[in-house]
PDB file of N, CA and C in Angstrom:
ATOM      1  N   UNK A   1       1.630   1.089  37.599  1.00  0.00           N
ATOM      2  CA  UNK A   1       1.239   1.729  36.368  1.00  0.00           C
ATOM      3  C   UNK A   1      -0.216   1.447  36.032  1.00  0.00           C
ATOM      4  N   UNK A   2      -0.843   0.124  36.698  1.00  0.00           N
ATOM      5  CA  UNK A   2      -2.032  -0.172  35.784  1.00  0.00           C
ATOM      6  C   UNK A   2      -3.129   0.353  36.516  1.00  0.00           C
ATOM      7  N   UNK A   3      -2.420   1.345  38.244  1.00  0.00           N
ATOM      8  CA  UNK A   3      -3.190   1.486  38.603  1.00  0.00           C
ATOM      9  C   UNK A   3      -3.223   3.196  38.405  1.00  0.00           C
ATOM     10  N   UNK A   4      -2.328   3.531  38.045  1.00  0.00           N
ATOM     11  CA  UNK A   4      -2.832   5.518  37.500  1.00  0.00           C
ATOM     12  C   UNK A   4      -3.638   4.781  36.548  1.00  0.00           C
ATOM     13  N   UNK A   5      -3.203   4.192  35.427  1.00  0.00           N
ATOM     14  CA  UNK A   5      -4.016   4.229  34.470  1.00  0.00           C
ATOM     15  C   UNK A   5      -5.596   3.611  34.373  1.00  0.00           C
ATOM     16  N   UNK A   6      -5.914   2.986  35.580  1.00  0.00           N
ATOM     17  CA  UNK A   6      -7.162   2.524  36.015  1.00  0.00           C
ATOM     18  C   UNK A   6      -7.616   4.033  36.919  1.00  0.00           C
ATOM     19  N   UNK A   7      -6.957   4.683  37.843  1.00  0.00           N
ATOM     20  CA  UNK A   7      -7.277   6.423  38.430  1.00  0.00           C
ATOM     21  C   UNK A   7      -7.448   7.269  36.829  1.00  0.00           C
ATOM     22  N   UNK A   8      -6.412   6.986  36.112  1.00  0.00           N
ATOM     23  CA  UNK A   8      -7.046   7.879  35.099  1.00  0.00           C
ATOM     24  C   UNK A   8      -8.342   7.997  34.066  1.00  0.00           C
ATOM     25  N   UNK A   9      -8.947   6.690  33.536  1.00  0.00           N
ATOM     26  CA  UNK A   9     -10.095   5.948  33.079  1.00  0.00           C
ATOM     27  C   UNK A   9     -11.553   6.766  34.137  1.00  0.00           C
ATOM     28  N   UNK A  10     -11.148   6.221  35.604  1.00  0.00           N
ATOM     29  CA  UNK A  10     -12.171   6.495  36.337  1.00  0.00           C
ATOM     30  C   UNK A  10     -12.203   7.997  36.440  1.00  0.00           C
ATOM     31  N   UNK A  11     -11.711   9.048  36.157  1.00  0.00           N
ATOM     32  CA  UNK A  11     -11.427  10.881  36.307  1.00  0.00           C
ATOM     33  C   UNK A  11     -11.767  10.942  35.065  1.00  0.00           C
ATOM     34  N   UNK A  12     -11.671  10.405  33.958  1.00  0.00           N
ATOM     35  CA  UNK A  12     -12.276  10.881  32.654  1.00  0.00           C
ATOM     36  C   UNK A  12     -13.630  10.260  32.346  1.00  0.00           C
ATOM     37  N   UNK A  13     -13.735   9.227  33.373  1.00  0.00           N
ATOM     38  CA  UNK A  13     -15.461   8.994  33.075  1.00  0.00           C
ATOM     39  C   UNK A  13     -16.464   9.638  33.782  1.00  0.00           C
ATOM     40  N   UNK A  14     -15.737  10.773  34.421  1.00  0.00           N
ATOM     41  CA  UNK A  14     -16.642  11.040  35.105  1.00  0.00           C
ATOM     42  C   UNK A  14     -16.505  12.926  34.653  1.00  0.00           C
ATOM     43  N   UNK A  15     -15.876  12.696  34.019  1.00  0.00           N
ATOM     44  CA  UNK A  15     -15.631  14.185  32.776  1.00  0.00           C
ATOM     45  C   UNK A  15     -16.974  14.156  32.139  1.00  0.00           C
ATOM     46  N   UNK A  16     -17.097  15.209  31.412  1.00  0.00           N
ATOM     47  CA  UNK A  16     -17.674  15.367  30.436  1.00  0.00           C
ATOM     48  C   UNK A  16     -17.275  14.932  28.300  1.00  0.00           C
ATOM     49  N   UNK A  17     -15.765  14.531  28.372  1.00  0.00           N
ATOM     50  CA  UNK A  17     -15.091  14.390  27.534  1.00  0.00           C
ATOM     51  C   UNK A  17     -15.460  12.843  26.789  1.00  0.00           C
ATOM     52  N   UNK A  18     -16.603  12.645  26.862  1.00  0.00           N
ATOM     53  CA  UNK A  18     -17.120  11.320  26.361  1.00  0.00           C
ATOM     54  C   UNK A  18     -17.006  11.372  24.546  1.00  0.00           C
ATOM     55  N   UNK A  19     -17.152  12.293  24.334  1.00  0.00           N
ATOM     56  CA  UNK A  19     -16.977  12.243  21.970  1.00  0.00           C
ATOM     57  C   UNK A  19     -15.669  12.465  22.746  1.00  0.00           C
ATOM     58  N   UNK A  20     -15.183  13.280  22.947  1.00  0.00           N
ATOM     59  CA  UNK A  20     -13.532  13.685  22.677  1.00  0.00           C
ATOM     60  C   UNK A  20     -12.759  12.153  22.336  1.00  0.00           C
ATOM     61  N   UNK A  21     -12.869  11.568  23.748  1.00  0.00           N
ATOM     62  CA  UNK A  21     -12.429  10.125  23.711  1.00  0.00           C
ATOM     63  C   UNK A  21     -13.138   9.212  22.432  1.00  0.00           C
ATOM     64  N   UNK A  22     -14.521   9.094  22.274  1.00  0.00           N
ATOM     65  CA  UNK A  22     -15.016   8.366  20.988  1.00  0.00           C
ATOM     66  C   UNK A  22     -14.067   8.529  20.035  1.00  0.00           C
ATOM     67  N   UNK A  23     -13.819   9.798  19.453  1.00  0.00           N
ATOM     68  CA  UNK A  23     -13.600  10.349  18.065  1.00  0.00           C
ATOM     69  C   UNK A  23     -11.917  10.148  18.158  1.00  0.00           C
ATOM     70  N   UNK A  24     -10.972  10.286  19.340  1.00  0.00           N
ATOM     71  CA  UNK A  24      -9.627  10.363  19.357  1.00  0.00           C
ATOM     72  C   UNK A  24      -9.432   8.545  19.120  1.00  0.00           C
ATOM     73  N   UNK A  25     -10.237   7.763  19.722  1.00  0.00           N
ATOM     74  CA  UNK A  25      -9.670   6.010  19.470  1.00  0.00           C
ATOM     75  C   UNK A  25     -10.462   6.007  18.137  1.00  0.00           C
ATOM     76  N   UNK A  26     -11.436   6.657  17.330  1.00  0.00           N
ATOM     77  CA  UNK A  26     -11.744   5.969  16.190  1.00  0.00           C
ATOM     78  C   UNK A  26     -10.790   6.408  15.597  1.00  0.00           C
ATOM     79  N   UNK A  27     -10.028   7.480  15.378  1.00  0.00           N
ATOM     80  CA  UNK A  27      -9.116   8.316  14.418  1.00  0.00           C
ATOM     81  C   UNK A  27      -7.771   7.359  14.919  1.00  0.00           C
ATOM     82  N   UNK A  28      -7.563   7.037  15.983  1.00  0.00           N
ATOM     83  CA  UNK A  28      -6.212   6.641  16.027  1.00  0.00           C
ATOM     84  C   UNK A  28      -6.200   5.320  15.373  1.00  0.00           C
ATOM     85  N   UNK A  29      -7.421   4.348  15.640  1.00  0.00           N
ATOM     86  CA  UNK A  29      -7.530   3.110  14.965  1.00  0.00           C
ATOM     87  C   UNK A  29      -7.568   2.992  13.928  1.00  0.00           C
ATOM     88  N   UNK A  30      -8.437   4.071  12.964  1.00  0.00           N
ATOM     89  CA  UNK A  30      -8.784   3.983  11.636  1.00  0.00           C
ATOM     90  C   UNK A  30      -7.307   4.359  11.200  1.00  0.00           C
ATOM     91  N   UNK A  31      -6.978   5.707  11.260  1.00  0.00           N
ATOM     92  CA  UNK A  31      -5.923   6.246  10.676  1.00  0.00           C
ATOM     93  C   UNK A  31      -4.439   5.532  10.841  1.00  0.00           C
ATOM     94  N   UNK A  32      -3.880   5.468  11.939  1.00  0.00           N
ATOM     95  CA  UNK A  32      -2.727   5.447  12.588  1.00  0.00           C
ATOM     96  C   UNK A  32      -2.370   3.654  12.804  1.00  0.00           C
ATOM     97  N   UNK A  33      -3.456   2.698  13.341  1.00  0.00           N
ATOM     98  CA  UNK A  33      -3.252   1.497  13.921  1.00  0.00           C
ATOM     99  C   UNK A  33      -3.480   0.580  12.609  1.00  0.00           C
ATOM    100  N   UNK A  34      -4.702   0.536  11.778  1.00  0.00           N
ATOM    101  CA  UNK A  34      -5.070  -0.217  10.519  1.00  0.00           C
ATOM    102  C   UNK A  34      -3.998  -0.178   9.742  1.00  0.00           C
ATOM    103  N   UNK A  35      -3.559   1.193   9.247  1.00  0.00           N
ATOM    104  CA  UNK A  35      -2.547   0.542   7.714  1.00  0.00           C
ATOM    105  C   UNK A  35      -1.397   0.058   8.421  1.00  0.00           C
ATOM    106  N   UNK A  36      -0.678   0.309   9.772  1.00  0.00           N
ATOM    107  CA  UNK A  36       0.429  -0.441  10.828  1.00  0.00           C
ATOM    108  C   UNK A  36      -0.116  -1.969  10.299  1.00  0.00           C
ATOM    109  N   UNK A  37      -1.156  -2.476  11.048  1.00  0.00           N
ATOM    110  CA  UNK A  37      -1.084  -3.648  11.224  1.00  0.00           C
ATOM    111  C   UNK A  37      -1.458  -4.227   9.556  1.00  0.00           C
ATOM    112  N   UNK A  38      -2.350  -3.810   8.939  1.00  0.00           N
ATOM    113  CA  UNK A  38      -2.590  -4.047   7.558  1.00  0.00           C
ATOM    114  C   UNK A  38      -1.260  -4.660   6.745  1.00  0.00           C
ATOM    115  N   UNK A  39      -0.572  -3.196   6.997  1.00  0.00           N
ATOM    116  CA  UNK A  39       1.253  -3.693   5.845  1.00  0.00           C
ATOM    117  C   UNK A  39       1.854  -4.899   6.629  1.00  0.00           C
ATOM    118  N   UNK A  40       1.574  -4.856   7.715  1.00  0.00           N
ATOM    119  CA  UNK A  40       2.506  -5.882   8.319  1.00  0.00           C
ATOM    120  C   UNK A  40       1.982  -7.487   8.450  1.00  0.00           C
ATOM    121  N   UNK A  41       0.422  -7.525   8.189  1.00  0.00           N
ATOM    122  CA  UNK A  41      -0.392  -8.879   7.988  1.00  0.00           C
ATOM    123  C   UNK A  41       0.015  -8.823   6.156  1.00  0.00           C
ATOM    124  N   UNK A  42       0.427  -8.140   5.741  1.00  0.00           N
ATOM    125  CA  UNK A  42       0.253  -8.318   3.968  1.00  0.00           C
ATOM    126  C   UNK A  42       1.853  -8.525   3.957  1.00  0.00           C
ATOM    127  N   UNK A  43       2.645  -8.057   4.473  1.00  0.00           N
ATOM    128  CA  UNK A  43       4.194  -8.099   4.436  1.00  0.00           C
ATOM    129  C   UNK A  43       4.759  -9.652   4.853  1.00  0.00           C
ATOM    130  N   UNK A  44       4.295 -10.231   5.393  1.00  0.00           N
ATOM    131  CA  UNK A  44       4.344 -11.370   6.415  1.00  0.00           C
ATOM    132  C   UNK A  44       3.261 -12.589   5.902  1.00  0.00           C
ATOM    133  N   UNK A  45       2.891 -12.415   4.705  1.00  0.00           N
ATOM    134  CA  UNK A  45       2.009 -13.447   3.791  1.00  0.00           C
ATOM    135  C   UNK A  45       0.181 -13.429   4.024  1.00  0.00           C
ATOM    136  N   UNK A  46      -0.090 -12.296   4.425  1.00  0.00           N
ATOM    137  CA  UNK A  46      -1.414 -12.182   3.910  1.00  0.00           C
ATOM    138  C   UNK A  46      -2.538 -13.236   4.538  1.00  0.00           C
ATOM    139  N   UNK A  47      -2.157 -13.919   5.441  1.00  0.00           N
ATOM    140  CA  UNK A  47      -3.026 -14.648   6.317  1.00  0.00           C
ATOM    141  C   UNK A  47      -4.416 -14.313   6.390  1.00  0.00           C
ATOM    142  N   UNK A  48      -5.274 -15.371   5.871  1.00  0.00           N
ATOM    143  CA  UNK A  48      -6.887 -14.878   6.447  1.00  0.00           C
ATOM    144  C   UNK A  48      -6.980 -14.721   7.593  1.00  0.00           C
ATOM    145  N   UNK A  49      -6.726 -15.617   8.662  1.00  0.00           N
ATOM    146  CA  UNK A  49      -6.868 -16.015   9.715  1.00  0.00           C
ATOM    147  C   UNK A  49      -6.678 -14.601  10.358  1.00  0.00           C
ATOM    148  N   UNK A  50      -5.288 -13.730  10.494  1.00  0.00           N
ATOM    149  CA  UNK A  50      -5.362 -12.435  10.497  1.00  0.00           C
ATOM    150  C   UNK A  50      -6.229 -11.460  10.424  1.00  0.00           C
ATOM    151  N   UNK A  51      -6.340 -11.485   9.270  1.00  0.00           N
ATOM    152  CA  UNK A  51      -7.417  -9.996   8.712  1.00  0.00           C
ATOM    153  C   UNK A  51      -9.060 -10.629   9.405  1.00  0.00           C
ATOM    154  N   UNK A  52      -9.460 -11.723   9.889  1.00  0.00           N
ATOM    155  CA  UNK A  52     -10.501 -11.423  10.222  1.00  0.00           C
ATOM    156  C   UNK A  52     -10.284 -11.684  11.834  1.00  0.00           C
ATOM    157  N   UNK A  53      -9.432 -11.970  12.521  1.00  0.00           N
ATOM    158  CA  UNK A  53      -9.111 -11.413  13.736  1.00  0.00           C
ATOM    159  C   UNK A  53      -9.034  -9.836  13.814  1.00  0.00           C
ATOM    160  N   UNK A  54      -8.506  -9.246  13.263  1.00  0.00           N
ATOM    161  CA  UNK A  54      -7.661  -7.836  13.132  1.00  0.00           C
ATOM    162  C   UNK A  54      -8.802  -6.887  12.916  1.00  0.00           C
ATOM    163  N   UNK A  55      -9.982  -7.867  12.227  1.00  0.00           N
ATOM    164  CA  UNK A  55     -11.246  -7.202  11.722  1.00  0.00           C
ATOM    165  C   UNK A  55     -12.272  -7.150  12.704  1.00  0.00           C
ATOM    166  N   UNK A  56     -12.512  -7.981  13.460  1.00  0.00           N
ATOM    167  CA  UNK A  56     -13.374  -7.707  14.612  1.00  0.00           C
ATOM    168  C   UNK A  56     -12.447  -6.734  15.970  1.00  0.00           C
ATOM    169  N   UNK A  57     -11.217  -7.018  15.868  1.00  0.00           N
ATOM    170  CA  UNK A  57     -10.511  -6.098  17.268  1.00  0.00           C
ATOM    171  C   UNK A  57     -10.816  -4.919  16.746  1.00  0.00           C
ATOM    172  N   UNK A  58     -11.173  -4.807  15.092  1.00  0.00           N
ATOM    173  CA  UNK A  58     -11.212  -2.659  14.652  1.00  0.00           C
ATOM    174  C   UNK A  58     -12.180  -2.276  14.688  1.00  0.00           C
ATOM    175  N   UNK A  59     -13.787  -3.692  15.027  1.00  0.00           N
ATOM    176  CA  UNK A  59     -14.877  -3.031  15.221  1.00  0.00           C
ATOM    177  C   UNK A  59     -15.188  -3.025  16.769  1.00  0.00           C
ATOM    178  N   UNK A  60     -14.339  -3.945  17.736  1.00  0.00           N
ATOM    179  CA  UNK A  60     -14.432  -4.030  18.681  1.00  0.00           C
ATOM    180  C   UNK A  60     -14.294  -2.456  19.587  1.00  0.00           C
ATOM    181  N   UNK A  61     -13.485  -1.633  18.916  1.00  0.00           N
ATOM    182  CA  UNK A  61     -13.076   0.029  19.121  1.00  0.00           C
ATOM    183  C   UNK A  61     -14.411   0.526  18.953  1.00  0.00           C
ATOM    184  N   UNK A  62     -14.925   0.294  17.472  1.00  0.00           N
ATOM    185  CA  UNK A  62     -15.952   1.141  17.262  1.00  0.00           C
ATOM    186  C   UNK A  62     -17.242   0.876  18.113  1.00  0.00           C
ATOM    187  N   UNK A  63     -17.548  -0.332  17.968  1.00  0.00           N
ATOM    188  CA  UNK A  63     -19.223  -0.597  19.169  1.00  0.00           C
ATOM    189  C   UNK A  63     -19.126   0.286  20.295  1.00  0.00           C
ATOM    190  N   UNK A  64     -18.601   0.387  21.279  1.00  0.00           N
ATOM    191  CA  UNK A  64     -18.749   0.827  22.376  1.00  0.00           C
ATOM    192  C   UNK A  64     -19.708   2.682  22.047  1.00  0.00           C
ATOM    193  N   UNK A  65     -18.069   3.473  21.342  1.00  0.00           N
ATOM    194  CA  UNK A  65     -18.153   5.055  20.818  1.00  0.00           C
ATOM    195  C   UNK A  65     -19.456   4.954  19.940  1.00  0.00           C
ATOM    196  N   UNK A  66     -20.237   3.792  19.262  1.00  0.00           N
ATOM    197  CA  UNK A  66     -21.155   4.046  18.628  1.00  0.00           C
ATOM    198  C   UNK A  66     -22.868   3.596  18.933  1.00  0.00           C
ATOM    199  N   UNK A  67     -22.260   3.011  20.346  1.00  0.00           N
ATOM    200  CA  UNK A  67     -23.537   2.785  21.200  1.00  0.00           C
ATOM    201  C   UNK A  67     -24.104   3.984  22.318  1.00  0.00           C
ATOM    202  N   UNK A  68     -23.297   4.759  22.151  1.00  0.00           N
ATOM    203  CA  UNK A  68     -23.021   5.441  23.423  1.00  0.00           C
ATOM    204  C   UNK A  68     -22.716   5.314  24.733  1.00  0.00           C
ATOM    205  N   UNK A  69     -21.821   4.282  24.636  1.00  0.00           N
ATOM    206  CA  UNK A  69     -21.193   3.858  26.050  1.00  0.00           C
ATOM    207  C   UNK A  69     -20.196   4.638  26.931  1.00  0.00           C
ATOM    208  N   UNK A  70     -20.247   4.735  27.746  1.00  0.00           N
ATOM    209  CA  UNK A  70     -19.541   5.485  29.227  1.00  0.00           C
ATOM    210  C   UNK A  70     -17.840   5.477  28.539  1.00  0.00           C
ATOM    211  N   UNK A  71     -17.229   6.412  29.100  1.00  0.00           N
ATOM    212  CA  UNK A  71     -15.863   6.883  28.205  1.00  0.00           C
ATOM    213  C   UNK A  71     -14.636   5.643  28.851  1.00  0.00           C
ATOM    214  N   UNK A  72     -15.627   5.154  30.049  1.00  0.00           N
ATOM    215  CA  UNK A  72     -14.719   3.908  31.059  1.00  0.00           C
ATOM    216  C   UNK A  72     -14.945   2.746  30.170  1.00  0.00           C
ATOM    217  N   UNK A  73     -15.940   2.734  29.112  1.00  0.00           N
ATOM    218  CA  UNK A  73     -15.746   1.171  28.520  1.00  0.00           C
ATOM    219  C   UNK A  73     -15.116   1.581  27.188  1.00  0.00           C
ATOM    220  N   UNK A  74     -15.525   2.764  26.554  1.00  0.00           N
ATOM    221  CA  UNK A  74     -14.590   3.076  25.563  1.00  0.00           C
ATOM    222  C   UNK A  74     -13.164   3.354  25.677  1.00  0.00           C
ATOM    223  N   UNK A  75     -12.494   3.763  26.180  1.00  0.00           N
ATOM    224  CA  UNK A  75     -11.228   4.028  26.823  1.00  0.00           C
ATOM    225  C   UNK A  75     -10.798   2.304  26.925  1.00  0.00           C
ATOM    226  N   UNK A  76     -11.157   1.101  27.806  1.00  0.00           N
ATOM    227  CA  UNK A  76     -11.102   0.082  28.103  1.00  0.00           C
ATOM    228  C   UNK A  76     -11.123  -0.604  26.937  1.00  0.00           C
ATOM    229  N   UNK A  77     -11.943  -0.447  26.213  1.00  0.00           N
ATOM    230  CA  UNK A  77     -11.874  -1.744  24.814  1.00  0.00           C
ATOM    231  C   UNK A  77     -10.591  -1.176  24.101  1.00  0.00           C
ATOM    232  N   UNK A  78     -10.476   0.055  23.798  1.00  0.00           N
ATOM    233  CA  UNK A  78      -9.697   0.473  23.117  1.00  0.00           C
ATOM    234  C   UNK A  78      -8.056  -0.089  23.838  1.00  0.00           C
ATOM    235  N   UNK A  79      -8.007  -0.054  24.481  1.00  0.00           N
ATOM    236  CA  UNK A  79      -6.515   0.038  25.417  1.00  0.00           C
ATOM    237  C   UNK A  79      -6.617  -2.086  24.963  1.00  0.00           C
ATOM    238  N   UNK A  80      -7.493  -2.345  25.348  1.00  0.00           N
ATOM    239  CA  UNK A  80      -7.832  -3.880  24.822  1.00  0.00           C
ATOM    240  C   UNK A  80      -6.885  -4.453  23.268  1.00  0.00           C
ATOM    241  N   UNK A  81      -7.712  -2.922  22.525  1.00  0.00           N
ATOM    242  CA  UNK A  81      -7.922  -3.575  21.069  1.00  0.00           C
ATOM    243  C   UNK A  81      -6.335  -2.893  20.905  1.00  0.00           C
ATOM    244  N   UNK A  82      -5.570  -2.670  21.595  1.00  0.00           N
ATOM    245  CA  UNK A  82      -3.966  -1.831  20.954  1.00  0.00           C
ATOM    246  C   UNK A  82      -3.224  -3.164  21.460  1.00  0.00           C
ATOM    247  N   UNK A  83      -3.728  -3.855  22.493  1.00  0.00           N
ATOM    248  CA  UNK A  83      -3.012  -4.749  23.553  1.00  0.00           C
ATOM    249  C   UNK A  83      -2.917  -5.911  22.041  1.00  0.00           C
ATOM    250  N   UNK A  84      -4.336  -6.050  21.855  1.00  0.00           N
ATOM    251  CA  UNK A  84      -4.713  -7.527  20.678  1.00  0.00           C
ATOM    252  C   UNK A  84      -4.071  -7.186  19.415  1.00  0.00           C
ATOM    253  N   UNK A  85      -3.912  -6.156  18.715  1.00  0.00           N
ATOM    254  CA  UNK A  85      -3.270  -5.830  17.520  1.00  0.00           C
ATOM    255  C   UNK A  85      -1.698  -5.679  18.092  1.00  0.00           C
ATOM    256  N   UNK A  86      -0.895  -5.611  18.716  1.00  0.00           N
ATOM    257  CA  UNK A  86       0.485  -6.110  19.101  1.00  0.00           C
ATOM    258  C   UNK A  86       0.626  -7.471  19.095  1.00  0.00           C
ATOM    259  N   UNK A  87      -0.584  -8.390  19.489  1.00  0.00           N
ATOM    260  CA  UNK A  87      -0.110  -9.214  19.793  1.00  0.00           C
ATOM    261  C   UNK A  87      -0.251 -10.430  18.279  1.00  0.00           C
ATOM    262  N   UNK A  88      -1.601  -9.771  16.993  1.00  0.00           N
ATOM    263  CA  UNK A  88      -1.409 -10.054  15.691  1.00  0.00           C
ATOM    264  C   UNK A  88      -0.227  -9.658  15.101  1.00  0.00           C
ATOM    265  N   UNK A  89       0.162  -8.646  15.348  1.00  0.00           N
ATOM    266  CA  UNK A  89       1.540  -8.224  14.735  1.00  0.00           C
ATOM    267  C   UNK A  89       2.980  -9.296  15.313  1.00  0.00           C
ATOM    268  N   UNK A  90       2.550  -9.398  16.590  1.00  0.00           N
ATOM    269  CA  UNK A  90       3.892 -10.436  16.278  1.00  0.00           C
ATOM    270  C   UNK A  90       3.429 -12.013  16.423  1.00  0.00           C
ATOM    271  N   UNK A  91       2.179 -12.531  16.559  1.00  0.00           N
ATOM    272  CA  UNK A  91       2.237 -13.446  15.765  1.00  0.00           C
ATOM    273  C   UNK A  91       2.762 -13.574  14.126  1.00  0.00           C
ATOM    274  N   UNK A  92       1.832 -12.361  13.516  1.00  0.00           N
ATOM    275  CA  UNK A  92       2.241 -12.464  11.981  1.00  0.00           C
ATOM    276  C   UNK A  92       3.749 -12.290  11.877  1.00  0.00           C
ATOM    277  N   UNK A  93       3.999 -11.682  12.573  1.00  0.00           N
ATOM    278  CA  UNK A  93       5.905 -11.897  12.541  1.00  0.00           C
ATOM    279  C   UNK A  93       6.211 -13.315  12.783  1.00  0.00           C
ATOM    280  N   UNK A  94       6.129 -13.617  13.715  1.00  0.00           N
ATOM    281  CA  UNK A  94       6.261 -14.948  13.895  1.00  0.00           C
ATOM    282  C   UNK A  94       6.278 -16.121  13.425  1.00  0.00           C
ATOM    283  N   UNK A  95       4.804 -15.973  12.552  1.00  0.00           N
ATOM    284  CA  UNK A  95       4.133 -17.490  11.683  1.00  0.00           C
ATOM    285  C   UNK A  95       5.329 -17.434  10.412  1.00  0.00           C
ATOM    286  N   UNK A  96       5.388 -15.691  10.371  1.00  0.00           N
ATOM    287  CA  UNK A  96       6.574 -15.634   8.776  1.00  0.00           C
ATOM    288  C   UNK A  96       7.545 -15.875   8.997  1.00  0.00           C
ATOM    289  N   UNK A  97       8.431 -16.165  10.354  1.00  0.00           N
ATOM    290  CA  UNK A  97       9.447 -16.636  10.574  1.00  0.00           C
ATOM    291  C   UNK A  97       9.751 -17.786  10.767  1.00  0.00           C
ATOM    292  N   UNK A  98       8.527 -18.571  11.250  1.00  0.00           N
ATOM    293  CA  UNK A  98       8.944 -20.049  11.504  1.00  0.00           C
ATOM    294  C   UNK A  98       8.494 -20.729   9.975  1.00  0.00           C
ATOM    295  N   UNK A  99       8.155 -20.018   9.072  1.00  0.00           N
ATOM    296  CA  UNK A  99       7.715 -20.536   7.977  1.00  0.00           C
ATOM    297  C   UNK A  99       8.649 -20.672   6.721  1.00  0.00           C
ATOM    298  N   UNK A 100       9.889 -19.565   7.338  1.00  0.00           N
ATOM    299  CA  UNK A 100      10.665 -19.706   6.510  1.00  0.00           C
ATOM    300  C   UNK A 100      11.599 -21.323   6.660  1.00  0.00           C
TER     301      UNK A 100
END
């Protein structure tokens, strides 16, 4: 699997579809991934420690699409930053469970 999806990265960087990809991970992060992980760091006790992890993985999306970087490192951080916000989400599950 990690290797279509490493064939697929390398066929779209070499597309022309470089905004398409920018604009589809900022919209999915901003819109779709933030208030996910947001309710669920605020549901689960509101941890700083969280929100400023959670806060650099949502700018970590944006640098690349706003430097103008190749659609192979944008595509890559992004797939990164979905990997790291699963893995805040179930820590914050977690910390609220062993806390009870």
């Amino acid at each position: 699997m990690l290797q279509k999806l490493s064939n697929y990265i390398n066929k779209e960087n070499l597309s022309e579809n470089r905004l398409k990809w920018v604009g589809l991970s900022m919209v999915i992060q901003a819109a779709l991934i933030t208030p996910i992980v947001g309710l669920i760091i605020i549901l689960t006790g509101n941890h700083l420690l969280f929100w400023g992890l959670y806060t650099s993985i949502m700018y970590l999306t944006f640098i690349p699409g706003l430097t103008g970087a190749s659609v192979k490192a944008v595509l890559s951080t992004f797939i990164v930053s979905i990997m790291m916000c699963i893995t805040i989400i179930v820590s914050a599950i977690g910390v609220y469970i062993f806390q009870m």
